[in-house]
N, C-alpha and C. Protein backbone atom coordinates (compact mmCIF):
# COMPACT_ATOMS: atom_id res chain seq x y z
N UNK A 1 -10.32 4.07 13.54
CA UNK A 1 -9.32 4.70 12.71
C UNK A 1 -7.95 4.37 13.29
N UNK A 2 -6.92 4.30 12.42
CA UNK A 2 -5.38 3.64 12.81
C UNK A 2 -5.13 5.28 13.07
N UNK A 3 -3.80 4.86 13.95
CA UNK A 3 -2.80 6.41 13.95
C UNK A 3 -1.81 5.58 13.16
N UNK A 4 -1.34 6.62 12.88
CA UNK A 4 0.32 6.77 11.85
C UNK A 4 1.55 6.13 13.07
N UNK A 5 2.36 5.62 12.69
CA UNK A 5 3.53 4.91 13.39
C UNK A 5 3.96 6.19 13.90
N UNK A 6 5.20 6.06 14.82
CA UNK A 6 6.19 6.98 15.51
C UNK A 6 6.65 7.45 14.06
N UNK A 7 7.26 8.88 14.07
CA UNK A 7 8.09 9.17 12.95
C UNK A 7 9.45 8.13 13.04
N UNK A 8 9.81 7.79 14.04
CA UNK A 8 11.13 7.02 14.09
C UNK A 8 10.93 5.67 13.87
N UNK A 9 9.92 5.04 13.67
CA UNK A 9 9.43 3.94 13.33
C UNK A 9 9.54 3.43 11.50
N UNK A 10 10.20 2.55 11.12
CA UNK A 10 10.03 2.55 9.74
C UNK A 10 8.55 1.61 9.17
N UNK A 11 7.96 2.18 8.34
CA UNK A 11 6.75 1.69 7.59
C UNK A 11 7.96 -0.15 6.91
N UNK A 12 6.88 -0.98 7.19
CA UNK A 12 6.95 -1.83 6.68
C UNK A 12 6.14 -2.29 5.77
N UNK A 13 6.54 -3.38 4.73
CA UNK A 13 5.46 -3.92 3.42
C UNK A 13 4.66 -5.13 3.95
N UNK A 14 3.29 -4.82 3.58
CA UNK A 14 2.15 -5.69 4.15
C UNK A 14 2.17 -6.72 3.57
N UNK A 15 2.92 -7.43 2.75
CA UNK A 15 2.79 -8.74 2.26
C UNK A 15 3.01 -9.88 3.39
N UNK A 16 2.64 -10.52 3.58
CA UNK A 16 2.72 -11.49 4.77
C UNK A 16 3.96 -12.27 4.64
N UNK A 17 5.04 -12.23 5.85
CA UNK A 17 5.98 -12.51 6.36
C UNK A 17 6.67 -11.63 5.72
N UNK A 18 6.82 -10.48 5.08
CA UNK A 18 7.92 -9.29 4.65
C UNK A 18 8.21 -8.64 5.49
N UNK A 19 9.15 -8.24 5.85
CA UNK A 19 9.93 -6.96 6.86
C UNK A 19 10.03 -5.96 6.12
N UNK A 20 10.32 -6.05 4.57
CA UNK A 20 11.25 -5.20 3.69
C UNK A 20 10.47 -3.99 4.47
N UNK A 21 11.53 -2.31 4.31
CA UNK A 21 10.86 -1.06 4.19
C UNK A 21 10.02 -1.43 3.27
N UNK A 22 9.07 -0.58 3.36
CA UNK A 22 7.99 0.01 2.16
C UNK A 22 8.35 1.33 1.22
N UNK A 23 7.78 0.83 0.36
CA UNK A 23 8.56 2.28 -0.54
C UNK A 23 7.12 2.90 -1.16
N UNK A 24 5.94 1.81 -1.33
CA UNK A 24 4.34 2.11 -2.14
C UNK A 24 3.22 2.35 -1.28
N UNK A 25 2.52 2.82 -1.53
CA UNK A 25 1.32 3.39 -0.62
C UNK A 25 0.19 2.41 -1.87
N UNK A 26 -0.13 1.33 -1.81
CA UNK A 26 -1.34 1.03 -2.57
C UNK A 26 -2.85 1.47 -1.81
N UNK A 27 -3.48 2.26 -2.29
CA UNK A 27 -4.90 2.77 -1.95
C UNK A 27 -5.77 2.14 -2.43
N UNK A 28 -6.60 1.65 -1.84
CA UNK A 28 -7.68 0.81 -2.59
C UNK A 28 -9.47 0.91 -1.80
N UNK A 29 -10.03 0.39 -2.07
CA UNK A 29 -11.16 0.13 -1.20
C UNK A 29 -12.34 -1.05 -2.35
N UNK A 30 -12.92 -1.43 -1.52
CA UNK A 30 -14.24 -2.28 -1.85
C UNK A 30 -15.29 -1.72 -1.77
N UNK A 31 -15.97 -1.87 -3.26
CA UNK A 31 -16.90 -0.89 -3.63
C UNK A 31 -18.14 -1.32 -3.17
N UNK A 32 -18.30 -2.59 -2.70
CA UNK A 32 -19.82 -3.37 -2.37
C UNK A 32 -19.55 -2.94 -0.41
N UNK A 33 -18.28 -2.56 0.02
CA UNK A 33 -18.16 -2.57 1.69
C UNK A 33 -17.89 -1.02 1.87
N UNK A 34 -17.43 0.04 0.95
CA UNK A 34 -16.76 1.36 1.35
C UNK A 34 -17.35 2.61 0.88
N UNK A 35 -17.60 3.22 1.06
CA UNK A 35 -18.13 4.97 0.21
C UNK A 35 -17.03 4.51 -1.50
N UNK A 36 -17.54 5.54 -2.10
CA UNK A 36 -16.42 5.61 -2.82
C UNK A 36 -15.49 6.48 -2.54
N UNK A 37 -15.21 7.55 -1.60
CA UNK A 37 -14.24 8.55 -1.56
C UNK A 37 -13.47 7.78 -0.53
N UNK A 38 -13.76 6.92 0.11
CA UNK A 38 -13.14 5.99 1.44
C UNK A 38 -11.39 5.24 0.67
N UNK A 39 -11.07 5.27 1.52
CA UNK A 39 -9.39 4.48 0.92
C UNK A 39 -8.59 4.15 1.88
N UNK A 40 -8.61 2.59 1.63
CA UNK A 40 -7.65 1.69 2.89
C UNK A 40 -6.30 1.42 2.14
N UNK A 41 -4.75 1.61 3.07
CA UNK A 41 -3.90 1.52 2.20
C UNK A 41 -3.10 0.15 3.00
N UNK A 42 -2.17 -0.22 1.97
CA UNK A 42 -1.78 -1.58 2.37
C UNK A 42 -0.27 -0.15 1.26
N UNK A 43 0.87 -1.35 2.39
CA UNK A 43 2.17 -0.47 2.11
C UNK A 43 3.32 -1.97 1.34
N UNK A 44 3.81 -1.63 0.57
CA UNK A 44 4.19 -2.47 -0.20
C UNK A 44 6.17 -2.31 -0.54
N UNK A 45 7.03 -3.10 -0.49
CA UNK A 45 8.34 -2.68 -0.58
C UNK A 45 8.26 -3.19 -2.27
N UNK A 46 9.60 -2.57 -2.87
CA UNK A 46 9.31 -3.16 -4.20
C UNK A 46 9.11 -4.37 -5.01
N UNK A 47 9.58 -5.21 -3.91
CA UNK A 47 9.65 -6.37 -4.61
C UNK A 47 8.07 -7.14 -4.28
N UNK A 48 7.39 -6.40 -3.72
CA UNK A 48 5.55 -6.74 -3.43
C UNK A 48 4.96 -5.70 -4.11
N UNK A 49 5.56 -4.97 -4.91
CA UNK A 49 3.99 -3.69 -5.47
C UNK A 49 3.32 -4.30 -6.55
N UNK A 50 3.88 -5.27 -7.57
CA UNK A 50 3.33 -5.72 -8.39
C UNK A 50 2.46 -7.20 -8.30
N UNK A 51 2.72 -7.81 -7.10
CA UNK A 51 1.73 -8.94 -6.87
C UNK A 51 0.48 -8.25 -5.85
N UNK A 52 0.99 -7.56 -5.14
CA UNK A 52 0.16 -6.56 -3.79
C UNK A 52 -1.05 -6.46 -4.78
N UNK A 53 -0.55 -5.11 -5.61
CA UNK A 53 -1.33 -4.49 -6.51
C UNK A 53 -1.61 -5.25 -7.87
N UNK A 54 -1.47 -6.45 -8.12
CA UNK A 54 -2.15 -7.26 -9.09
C UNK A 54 -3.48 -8.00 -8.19
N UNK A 55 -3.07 -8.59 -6.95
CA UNK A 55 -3.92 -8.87 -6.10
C UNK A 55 -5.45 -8.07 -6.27
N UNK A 56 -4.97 -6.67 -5.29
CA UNK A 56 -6.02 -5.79 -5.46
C UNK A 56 -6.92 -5.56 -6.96
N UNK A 57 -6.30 -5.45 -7.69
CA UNK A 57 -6.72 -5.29 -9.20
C UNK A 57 -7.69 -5.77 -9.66
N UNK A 58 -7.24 -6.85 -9.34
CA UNK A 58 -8.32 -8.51 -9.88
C UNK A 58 -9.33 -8.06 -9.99
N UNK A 59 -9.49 -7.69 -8.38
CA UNK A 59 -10.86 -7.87 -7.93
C UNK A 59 -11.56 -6.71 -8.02
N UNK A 60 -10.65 -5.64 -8.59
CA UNK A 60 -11.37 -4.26 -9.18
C UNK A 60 -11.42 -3.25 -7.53
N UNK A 61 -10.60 -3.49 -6.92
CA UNK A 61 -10.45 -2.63 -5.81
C UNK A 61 -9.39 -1.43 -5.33
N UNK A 62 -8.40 -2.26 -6.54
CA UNK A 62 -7.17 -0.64 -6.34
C UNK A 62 -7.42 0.56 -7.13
N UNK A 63 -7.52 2.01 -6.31
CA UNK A 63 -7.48 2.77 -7.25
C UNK A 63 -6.43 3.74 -7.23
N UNK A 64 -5.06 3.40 -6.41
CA UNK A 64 -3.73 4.12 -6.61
C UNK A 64 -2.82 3.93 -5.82
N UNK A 65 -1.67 4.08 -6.58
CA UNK A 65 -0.07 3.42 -6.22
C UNK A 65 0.69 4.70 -6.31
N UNK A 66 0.91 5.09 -4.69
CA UNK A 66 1.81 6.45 -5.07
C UNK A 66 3.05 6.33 -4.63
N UNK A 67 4.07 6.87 -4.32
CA UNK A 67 5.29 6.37 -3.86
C UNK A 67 5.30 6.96 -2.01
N UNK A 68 5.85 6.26 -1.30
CA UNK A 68 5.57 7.29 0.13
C UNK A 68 6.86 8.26 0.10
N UNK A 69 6.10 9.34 0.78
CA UNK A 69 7.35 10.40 0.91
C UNK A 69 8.74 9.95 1.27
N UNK A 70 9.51 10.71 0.67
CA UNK A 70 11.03 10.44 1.35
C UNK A 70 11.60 8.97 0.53
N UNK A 71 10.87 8.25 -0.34
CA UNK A 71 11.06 6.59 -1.31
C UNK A 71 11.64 7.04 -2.15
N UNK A 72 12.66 5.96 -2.43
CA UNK A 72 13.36 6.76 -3.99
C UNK A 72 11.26 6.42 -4.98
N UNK A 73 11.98 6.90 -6.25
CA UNK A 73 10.56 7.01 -7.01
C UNK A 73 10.71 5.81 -8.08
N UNK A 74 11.82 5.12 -8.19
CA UNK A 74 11.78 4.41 -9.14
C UNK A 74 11.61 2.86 -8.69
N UNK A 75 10.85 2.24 -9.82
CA UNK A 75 10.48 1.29 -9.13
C UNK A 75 12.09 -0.28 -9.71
N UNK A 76 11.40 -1.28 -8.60
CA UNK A 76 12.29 -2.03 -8.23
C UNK A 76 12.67 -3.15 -8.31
């Protein structure tokens, strides 16, 4: 199991080579590898929530995009 960053630490977006903050919490899991109540999140800045989470999609593995606390809410 991961721990959570320092609070003083900023969440970054998991797209490979992005720094941006993160502003999305994409939740997902693989239904042939995970429980179904199980949920791995990949953190996304705006300009990655819609390829991140088209990614995941495809393959029928995302099941939610919430905003992380303290993110503006609108998307970007």
């Amino acid at each position: 199991m991961s721990t959570p960053p320092p609070a003083d630490e900023a969440l970054i977006c998991s797209a490979r080579g992005c720094r941006a903050p993160a502003r999305w919490e994409l939740r997902w899991n693989n239904p042939r590898l995970h429980e179904p109540d199980r949920r791995k999140t990949w953190l996304a800045c705006p300009d990655h929530r819609e390829s991140l989470g088209g990614f995941l999609d495809a393959r029928g593995f995302l099941r939610e995009v919430v905003a992380l606390p303290g993110s503006p809410t609108l998307e970007g």
